[in-house]
N, C-alpha and C. Protein backbone atom coordinates (compact mmCIF):
# COMPACT_ATOMS: atom_id res chain seq x y z
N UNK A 1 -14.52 -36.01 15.12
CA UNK A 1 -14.89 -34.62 15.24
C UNK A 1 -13.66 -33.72 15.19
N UNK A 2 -12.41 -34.25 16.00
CA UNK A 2 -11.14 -33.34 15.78
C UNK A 2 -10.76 -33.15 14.65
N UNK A 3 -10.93 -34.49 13.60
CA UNK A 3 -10.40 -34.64 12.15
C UNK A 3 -10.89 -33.43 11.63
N UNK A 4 -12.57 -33.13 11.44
CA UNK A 4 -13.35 -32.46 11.29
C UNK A 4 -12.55 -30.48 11.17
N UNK A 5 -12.57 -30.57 12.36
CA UNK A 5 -12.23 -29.26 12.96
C UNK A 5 -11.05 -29.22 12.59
N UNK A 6 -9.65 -29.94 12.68
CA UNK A 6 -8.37 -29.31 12.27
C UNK A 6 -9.17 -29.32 10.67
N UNK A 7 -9.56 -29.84 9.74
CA UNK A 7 -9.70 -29.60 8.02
C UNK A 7 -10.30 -28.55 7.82
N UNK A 8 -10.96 -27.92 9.20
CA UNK A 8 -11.92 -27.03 8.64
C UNK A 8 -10.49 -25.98 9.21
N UNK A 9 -10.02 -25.99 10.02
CA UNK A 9 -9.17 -24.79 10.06
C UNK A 9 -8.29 -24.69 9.23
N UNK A 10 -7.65 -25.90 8.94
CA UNK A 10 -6.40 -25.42 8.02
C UNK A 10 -7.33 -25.54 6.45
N UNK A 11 -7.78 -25.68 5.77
CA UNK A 11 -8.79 -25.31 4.67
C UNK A 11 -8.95 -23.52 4.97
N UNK A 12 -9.64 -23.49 5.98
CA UNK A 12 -9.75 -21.81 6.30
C UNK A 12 -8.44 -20.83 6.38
N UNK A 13 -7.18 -21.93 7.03
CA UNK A 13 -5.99 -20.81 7.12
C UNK A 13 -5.36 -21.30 5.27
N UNK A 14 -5.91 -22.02 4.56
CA UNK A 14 -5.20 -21.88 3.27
C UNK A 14 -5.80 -20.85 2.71
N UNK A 15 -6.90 -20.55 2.76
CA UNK A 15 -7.92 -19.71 1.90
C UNK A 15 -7.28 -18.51 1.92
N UNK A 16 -7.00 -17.71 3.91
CA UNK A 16 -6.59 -16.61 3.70
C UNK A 16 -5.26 -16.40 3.58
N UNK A 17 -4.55 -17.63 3.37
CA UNK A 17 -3.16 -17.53 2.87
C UNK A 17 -2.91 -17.30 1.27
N UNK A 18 -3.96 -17.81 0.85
CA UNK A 18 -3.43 -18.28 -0.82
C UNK A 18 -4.55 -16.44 -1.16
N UNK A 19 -4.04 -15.53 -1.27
CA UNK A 19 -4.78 -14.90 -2.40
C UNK A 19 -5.09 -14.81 -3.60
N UNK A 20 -6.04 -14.59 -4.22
CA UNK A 20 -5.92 -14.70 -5.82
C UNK A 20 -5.14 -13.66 -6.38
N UNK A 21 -5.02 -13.46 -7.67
CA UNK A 21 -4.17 -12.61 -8.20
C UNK A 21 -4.76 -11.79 -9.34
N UNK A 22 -4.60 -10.38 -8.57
CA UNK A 22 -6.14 -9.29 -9.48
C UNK A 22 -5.89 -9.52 -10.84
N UNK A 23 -6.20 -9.33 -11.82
CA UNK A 23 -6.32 -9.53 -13.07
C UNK A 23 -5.99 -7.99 -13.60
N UNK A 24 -4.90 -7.70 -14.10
CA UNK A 24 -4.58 -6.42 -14.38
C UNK A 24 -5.53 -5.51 -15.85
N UNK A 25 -5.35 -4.52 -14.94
CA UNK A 25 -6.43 -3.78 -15.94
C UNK A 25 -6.05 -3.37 -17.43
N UNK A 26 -6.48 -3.58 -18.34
CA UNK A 26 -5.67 -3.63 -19.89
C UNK A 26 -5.33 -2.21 -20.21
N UNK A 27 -4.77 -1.39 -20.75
CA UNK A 27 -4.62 -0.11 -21.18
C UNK A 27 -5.70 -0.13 -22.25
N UNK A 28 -6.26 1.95 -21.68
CA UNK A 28 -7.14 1.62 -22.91
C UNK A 28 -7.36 2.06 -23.75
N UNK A 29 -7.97 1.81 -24.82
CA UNK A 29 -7.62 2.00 -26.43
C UNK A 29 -7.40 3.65 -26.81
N UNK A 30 -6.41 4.07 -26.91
CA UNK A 30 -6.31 5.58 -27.56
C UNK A 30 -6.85 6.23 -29.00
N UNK A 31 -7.74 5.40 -29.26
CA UNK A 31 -8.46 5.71 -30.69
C UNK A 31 -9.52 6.70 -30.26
N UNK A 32 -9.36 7.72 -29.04
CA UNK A 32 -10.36 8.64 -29.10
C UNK A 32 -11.63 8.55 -28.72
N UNK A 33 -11.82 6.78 -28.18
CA UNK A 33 -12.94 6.36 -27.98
C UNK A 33 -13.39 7.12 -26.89
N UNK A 34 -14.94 7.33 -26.29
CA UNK A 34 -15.25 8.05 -25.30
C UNK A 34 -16.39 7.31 -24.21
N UNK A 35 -15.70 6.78 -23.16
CA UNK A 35 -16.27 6.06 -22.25
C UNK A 35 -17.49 6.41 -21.06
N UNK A 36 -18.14 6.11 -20.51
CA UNK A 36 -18.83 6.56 -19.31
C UNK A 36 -17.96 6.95 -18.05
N UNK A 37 -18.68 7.57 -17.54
CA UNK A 37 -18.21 7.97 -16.25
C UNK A 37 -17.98 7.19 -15.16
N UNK A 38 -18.89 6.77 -15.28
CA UNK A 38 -19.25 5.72 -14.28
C UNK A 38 -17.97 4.59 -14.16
N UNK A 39 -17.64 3.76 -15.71
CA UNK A 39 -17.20 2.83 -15.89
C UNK A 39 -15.88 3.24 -15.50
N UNK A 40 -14.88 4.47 -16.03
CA UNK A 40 -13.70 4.96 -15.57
C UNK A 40 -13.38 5.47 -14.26
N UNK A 41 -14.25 5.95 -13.55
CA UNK A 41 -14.50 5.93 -12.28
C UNK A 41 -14.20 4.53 -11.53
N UNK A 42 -14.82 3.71 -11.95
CA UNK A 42 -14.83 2.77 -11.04
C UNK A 42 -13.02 1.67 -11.03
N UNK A 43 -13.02 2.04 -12.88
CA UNK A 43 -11.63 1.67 -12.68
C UNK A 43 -10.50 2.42 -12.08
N UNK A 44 -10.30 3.60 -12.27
CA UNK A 44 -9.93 4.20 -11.26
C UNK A 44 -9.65 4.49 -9.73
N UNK A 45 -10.84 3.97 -9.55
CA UNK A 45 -10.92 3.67 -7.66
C UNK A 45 -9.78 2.23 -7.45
N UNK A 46 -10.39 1.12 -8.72
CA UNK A 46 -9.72 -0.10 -8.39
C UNK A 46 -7.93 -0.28 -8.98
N UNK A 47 -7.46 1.31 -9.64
CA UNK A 47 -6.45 1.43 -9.91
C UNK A 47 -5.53 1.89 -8.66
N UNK A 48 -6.68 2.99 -8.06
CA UNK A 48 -5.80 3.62 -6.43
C UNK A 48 -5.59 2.79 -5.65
N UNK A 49 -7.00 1.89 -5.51
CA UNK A 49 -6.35 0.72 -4.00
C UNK A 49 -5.17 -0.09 -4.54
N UNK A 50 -5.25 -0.58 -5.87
CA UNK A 50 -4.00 -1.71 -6.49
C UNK A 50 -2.60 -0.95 -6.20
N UNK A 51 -2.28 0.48 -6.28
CA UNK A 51 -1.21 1.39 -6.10
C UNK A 51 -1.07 1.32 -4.83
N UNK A 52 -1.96 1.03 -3.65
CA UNK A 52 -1.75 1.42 -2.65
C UNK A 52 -1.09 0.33 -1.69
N UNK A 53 -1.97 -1.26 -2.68
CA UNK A 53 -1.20 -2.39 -2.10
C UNK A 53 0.03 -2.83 -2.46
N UNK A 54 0.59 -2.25 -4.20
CA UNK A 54 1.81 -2.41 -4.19
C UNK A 54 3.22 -1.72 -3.62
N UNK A 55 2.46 -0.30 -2.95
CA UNK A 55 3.34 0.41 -2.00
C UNK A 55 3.41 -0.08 -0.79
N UNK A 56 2.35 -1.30 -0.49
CA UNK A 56 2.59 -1.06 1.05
C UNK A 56 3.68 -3.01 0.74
N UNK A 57 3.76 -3.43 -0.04
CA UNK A 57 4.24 -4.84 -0.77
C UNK A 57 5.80 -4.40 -1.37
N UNK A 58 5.98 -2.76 -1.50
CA UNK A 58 7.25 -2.52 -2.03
C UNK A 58 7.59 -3.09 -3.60
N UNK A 59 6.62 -3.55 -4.14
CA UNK A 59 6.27 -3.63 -5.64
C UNK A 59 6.46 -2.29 -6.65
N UNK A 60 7.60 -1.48 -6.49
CA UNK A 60 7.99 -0.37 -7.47
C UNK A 60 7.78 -0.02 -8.53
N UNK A 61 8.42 -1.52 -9.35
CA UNK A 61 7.85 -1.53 -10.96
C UNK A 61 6.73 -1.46 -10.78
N UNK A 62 5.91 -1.95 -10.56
CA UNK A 62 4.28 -2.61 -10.51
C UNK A 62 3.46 -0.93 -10.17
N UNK A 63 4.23 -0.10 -9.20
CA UNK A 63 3.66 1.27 -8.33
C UNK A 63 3.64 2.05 -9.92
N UNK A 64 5.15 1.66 -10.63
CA UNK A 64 4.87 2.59 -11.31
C UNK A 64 4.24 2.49 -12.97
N UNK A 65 3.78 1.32 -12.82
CA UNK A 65 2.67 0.94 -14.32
C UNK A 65 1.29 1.09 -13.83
N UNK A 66 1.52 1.68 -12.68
CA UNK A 66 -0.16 1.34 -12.33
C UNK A 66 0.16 3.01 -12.28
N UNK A 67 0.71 4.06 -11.83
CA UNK A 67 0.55 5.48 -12.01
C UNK A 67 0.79 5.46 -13.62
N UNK A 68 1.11 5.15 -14.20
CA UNK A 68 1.06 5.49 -15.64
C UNK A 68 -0.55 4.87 -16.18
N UNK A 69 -1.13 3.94 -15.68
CA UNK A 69 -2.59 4.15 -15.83
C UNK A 69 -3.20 4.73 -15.67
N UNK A 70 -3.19 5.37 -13.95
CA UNK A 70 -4.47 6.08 -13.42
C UNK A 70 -4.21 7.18 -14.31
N UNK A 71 -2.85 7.84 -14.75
CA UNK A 71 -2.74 9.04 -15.59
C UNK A 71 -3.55 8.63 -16.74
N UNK A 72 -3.75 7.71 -17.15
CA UNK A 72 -4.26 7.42 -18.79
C UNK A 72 -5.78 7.28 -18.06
N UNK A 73 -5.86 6.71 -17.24
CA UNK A 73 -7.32 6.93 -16.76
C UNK A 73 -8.11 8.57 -16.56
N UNK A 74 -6.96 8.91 -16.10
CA UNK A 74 -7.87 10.39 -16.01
C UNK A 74 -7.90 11.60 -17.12
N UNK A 75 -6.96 10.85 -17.98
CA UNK A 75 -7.20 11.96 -19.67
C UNK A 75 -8.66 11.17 -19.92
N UNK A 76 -9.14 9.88 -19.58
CA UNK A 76 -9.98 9.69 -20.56
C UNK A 76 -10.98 10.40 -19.35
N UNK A 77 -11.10 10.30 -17.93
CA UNK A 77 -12.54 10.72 -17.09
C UNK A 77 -12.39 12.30 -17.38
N UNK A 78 -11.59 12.73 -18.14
CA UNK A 78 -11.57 14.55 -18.31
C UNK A 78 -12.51 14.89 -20.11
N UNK A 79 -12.65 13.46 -20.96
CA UNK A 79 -13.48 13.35 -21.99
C UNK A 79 -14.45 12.78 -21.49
N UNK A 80 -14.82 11.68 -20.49
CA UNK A 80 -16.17 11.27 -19.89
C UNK A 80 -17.45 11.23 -20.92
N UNK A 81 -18.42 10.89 -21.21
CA UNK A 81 -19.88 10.33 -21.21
C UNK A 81 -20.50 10.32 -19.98
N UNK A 82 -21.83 10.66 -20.14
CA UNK A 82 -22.51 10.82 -18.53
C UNK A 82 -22.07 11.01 -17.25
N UNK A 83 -21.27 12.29 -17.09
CA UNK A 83 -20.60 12.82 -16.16
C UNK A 83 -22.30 13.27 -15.39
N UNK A 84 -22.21 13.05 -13.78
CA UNK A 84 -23.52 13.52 -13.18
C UNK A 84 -23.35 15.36 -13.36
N UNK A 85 -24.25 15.95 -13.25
CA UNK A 85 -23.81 17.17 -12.94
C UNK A 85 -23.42 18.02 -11.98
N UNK A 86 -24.00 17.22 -11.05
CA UNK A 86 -23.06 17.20 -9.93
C UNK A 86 -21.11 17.92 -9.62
N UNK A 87 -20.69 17.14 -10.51
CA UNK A 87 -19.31 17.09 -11.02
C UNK A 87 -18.96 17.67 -12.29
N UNK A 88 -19.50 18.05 -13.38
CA UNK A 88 -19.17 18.56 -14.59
C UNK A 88 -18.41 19.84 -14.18
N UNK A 89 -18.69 20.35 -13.11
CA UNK A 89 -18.23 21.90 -12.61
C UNK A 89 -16.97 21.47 -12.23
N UNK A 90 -16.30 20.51 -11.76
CA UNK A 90 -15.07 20.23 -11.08
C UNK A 90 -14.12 19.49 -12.08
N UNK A 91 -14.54 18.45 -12.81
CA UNK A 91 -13.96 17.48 -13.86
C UNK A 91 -12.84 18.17 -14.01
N UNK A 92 -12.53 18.68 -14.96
CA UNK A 92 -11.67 18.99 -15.60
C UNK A 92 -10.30 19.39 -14.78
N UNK A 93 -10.63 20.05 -13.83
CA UNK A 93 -9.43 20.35 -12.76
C UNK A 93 -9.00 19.32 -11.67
N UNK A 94 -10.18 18.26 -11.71
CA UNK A 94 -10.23 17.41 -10.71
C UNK A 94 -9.00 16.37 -11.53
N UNK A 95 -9.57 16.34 -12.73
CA UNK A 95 -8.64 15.40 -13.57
C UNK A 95 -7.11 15.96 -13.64
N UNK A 96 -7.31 16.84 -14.19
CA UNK A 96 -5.95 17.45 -14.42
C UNK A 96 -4.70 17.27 -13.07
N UNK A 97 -5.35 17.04 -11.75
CA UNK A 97 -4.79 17.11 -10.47
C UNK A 97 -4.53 15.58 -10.28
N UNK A 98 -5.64 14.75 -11.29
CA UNK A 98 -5.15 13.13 -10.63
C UNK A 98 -4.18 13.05 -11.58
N UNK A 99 -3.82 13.57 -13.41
CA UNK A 99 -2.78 12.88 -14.02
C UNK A 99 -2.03 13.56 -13.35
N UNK A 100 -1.73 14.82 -13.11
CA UNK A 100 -0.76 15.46 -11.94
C UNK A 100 0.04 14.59 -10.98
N UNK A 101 -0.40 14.44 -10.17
CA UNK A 101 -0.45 13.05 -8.65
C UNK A 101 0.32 11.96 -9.61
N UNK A 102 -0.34 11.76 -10.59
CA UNK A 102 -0.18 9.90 -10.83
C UNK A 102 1.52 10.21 -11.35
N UNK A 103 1.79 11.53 -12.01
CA UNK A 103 2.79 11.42 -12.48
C UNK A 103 4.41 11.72 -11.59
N UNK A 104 3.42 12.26 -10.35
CA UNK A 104 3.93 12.58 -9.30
C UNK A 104 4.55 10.61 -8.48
N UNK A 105 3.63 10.10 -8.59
CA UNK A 105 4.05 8.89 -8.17
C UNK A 105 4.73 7.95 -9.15
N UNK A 106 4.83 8.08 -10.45
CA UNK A 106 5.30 7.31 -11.33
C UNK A 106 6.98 8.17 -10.95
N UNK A 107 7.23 9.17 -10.47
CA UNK A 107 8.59 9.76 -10.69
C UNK A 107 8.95 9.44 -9.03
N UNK A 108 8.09 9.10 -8.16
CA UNK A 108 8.32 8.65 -6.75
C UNK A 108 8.46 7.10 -6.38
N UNK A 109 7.98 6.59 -7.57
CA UNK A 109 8.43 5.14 -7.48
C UNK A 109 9.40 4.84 -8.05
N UNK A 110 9.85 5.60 -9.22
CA UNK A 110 11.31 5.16 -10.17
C UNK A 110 12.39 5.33 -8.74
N UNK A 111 12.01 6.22 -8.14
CA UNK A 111 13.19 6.86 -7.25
C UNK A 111 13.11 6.05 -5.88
N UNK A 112 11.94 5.13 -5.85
CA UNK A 112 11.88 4.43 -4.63
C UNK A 112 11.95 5.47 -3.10
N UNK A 113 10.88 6.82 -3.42
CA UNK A 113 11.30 7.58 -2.35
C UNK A 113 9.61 7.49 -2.03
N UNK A 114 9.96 6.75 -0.74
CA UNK A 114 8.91 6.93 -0.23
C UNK A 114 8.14 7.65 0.47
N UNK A 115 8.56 8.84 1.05
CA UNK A 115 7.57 10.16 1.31
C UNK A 115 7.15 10.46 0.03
N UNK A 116 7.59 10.68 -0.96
CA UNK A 116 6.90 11.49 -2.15
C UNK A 116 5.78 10.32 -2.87
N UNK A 117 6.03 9.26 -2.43
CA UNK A 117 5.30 7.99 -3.34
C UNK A 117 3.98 7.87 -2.11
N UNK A 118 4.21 8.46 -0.59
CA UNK A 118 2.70 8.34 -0.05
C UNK A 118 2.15 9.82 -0.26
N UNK A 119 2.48 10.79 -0.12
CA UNK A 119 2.37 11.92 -0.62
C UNK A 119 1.04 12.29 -2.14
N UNK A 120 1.82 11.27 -2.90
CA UNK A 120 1.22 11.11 -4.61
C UNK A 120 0.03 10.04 -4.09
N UNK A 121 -0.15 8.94 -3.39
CA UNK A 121 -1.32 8.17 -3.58
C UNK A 121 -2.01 9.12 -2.45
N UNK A 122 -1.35 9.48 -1.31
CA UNK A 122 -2.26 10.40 -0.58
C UNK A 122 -3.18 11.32 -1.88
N UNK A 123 -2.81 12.26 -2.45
CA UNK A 123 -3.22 13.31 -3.44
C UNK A 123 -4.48 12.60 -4.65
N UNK A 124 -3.89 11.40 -4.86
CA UNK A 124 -4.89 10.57 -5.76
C UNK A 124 -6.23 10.36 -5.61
N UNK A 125 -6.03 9.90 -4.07
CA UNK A 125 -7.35 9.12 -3.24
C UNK A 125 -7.73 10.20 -3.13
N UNK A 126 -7.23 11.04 -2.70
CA UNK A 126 -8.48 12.26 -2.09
C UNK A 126 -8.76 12.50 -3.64
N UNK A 127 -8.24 13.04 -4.52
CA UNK A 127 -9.18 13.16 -5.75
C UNK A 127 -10.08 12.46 -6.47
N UNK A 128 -9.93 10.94 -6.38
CA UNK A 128 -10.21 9.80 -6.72
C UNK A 128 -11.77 10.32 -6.09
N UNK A 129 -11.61 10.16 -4.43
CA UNK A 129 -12.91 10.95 -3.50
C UNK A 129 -13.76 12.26 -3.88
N UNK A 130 -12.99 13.13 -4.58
CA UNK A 130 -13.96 13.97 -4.84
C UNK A 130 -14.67 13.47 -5.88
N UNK A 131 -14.53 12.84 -6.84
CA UNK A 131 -15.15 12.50 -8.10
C UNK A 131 -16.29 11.58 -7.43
N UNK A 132 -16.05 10.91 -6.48
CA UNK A 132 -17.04 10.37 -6.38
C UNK A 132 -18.01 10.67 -5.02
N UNK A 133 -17.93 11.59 -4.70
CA UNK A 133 -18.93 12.48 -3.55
C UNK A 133 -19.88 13.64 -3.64
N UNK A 134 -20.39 14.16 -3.41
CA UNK A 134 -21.32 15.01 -3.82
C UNK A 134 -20.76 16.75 -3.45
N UNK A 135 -20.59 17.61 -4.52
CA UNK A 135 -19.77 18.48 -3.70
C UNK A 135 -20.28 19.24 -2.84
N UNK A 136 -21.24 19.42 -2.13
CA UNK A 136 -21.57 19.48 -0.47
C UNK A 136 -20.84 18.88 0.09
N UNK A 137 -20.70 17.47 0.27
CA UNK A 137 -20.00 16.35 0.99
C UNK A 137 -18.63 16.48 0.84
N UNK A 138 -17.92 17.25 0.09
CA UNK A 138 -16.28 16.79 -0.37
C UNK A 138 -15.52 17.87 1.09
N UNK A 139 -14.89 17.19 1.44
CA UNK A 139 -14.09 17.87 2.82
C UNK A 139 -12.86 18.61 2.33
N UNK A 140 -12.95 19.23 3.32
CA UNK A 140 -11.37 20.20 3.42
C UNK A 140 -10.37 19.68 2.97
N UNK A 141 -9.21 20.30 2.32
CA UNK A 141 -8.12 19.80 2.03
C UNK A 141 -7.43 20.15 3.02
């Protein structure tokens, strides 16, 4: 039964030792193509948390290929497909404020300055948040 129980713990402490390794998001195609909302949105969200774990990992290079995405992410959510309407009233400025931010953190990670690099993912997420809340629901800045 002890055998049992130490395999099951150390099996369990390998699991949350060994993480997998996210599968990086491809850049995407600049041929003008025009995506859903939905779909860039969602990469987007999974672009802010990836920025947020390589700041808190001190991963610089990595902080700053991933702000040179979310920027390429948000020229394309400012062309969007099935934007709710909800949001069509905000898009465009909402976007304009995340390539803003992202470029804000791509010039805060070259410099490894970290007030301006939480500053820029601070600014992201909350925009990242308005896009995806209802604007009744979107809080104070």
């Amino acid at each position: 039964m002890k055998r049992f129980l130490f395999a099951g713990l150390l099996l369990s402490g390998l699991g949350c030792a060994v993480t997998a390794e996210r599968v990086p998001l491809q850049p995407l195609p600049e041929t003008g193509q025009v995506l859903p909302y939905a779909e860039l949105l969602t990469r987007v969200r999974h672009q802010a948390t990836a920025a947020n774990e390589a700041f808190y990992l001190d991963r610089w290079g990595d902080l700053e290929d991933m702000a040179k995405g979310i920027e390429q992410t948000a020229r394309f959510l400012a062309k969007a497909q099935e934007v709710p309407a909800k949001h069509k009233d905000i898009l465009t400025e909402v976007t304009g404020d995340l390539a803003k931010g992202a470029n804000r953190l791509k010039d805060a990670a070259a410099a490894k300055n970290e007030k301006g690099t939480r500053d820029a993912l601070q600014e992201i997420n909350f925009k990242v948040r308005l896009l995806t809340t209802k604007i009744g629901d979107q809080p104070k800045q």
